[in-house]
C-alpha atoms as a PDB file:
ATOM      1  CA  UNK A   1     -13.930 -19.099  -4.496  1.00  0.00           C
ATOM      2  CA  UNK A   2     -13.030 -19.532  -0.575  1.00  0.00           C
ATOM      3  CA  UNK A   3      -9.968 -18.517   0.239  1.00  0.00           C
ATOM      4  CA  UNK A   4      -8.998 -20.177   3.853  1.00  0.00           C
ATOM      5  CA  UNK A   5      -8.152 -18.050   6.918  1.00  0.00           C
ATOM      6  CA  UNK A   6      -4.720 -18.796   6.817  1.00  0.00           C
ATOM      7  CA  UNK A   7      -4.192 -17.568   3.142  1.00  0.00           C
ATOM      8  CA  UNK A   8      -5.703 -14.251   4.025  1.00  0.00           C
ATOM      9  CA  UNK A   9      -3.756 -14.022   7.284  1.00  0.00           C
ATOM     10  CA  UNK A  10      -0.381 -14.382   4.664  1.00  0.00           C
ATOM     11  CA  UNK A  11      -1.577 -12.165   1.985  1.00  0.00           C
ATOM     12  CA  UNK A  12      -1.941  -9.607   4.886  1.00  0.00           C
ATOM     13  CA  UNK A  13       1.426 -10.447   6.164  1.00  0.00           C
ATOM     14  CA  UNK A  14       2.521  -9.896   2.780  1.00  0.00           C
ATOM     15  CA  UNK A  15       0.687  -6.780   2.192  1.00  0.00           C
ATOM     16  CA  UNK A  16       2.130  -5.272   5.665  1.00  0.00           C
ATOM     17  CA  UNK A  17       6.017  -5.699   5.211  1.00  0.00           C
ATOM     18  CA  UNK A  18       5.620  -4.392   0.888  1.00  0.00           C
ATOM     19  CA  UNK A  19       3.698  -1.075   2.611  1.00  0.00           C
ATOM     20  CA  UNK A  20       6.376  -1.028   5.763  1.00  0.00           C
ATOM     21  CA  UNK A  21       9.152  -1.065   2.777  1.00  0.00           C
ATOM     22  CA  UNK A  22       7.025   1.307   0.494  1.00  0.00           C
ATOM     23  CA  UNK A  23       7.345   4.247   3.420  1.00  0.00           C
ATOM     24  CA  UNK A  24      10.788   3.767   4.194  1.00  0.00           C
ATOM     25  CA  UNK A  25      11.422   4.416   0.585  1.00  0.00           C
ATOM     26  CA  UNK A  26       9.754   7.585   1.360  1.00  0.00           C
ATOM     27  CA  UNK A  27      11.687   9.205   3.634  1.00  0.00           C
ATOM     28  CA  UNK A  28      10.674  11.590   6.052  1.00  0.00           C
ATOM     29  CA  UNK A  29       8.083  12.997   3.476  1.00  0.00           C
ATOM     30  CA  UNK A  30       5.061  13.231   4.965  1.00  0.00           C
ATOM     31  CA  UNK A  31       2.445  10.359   3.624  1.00  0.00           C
ATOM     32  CA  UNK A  32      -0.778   9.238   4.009  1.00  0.00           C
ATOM     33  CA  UNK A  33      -4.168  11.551   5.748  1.00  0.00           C
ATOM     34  CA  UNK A  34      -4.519  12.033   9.955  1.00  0.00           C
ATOM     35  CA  UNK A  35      -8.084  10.333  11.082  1.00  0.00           C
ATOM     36  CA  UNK A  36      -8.638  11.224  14.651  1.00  0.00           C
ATOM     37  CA  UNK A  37      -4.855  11.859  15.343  1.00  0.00           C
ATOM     38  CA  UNK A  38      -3.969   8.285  13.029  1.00  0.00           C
ATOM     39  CA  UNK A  39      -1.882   8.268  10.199  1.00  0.00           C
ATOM     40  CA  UNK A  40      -3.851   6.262   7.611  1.00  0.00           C
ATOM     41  CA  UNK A  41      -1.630   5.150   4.507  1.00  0.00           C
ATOM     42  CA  UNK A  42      -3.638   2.502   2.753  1.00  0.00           C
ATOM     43  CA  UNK A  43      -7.006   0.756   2.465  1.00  0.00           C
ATOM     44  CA  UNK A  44      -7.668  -2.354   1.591  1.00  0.00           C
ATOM     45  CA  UNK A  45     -10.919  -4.040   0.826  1.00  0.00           C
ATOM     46  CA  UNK A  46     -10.588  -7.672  -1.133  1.00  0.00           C
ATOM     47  CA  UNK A  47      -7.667  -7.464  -3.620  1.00  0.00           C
ATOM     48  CA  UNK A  48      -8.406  -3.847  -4.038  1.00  0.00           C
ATOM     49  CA  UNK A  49      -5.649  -1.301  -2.405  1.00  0.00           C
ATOM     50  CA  UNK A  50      -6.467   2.964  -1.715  1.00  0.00           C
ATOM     51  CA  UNK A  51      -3.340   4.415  -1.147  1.00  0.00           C
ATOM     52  CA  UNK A  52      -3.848   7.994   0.422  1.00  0.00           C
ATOM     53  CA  UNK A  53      -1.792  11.157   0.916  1.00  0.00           C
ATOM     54  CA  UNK A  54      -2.019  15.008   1.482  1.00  0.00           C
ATOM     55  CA  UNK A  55      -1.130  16.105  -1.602  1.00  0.00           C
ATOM     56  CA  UNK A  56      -0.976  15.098  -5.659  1.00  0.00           C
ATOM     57  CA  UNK A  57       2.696  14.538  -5.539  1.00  0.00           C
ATOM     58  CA  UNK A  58       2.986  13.261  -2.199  1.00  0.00           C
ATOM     59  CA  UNK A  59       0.361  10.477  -3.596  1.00  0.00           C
ATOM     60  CA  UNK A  60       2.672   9.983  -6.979  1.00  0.00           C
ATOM     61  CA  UNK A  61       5.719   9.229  -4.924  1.00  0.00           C
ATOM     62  CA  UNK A  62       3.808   6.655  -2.594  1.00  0.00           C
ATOM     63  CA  UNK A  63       2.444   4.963  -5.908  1.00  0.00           C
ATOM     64  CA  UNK A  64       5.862   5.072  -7.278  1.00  0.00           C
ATOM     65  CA  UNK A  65       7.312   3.531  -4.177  1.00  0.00           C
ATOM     66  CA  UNK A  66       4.808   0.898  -4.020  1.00  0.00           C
ATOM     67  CA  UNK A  67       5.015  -0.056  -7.331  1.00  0.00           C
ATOM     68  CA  UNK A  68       9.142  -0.408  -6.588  1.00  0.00           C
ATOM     69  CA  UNK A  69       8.688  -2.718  -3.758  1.00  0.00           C
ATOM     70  CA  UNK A  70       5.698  -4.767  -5.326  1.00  0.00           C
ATOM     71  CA  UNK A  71       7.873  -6.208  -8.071  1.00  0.00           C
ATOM     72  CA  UNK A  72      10.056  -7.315  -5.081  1.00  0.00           C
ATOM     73  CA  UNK A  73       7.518  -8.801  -3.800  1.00  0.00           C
ATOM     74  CA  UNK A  74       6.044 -10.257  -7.472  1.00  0.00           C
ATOM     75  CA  UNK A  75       2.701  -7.887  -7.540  1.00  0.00           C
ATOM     76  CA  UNK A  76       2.119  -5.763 -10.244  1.00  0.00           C
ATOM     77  CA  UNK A  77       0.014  -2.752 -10.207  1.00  0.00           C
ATOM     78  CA  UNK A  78      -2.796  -3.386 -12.251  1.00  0.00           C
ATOM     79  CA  UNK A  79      -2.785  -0.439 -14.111  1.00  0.00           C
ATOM     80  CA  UNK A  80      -6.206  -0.766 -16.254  1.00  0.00           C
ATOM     81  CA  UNK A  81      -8.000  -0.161 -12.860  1.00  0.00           C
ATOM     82  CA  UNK A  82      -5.826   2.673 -11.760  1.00  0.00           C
END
């Protein structure tokens, strides 16, 4: 399947504001893992999303928070891969 430029540019549009709207839902707690003085949240490779954090329940509230603002956004966590 090819999947033009422009639909990849708006699923990472998309992707962008639901994470933006996932860490304000966090708070001031403390998410995601410093790389060389960068605070890295989330990878994405494909349709496939790592979300990172510090500690077990830091990581549990940032899944819960994402999986809040994706059914805004009409995603659903797939949870058989989780």
């Amino acid at each position: 399947m090819v999947v033009s430029k422009a639909k990849l540019l708006f699923i990472n549009l998309i992707l962008e504001a639901m994470m933006a709207q996932a860490s304000k839902h966090m708070g001031k707690e403390s998410v995601g893992i410093t790389i060389l003085g960068d605070t890295v949240i989330i990878l994405r490779f494909a349709d496939d999303i790592d979300l990172l954090a510090d500690t077990e329940e830091s990581l549990q509230k940032l899944t819960a928070a994402v999986d809040t603002t994706s059914e805004q956004y009409g995603l659903k966590i797939n949870t058989t891969k989780t």
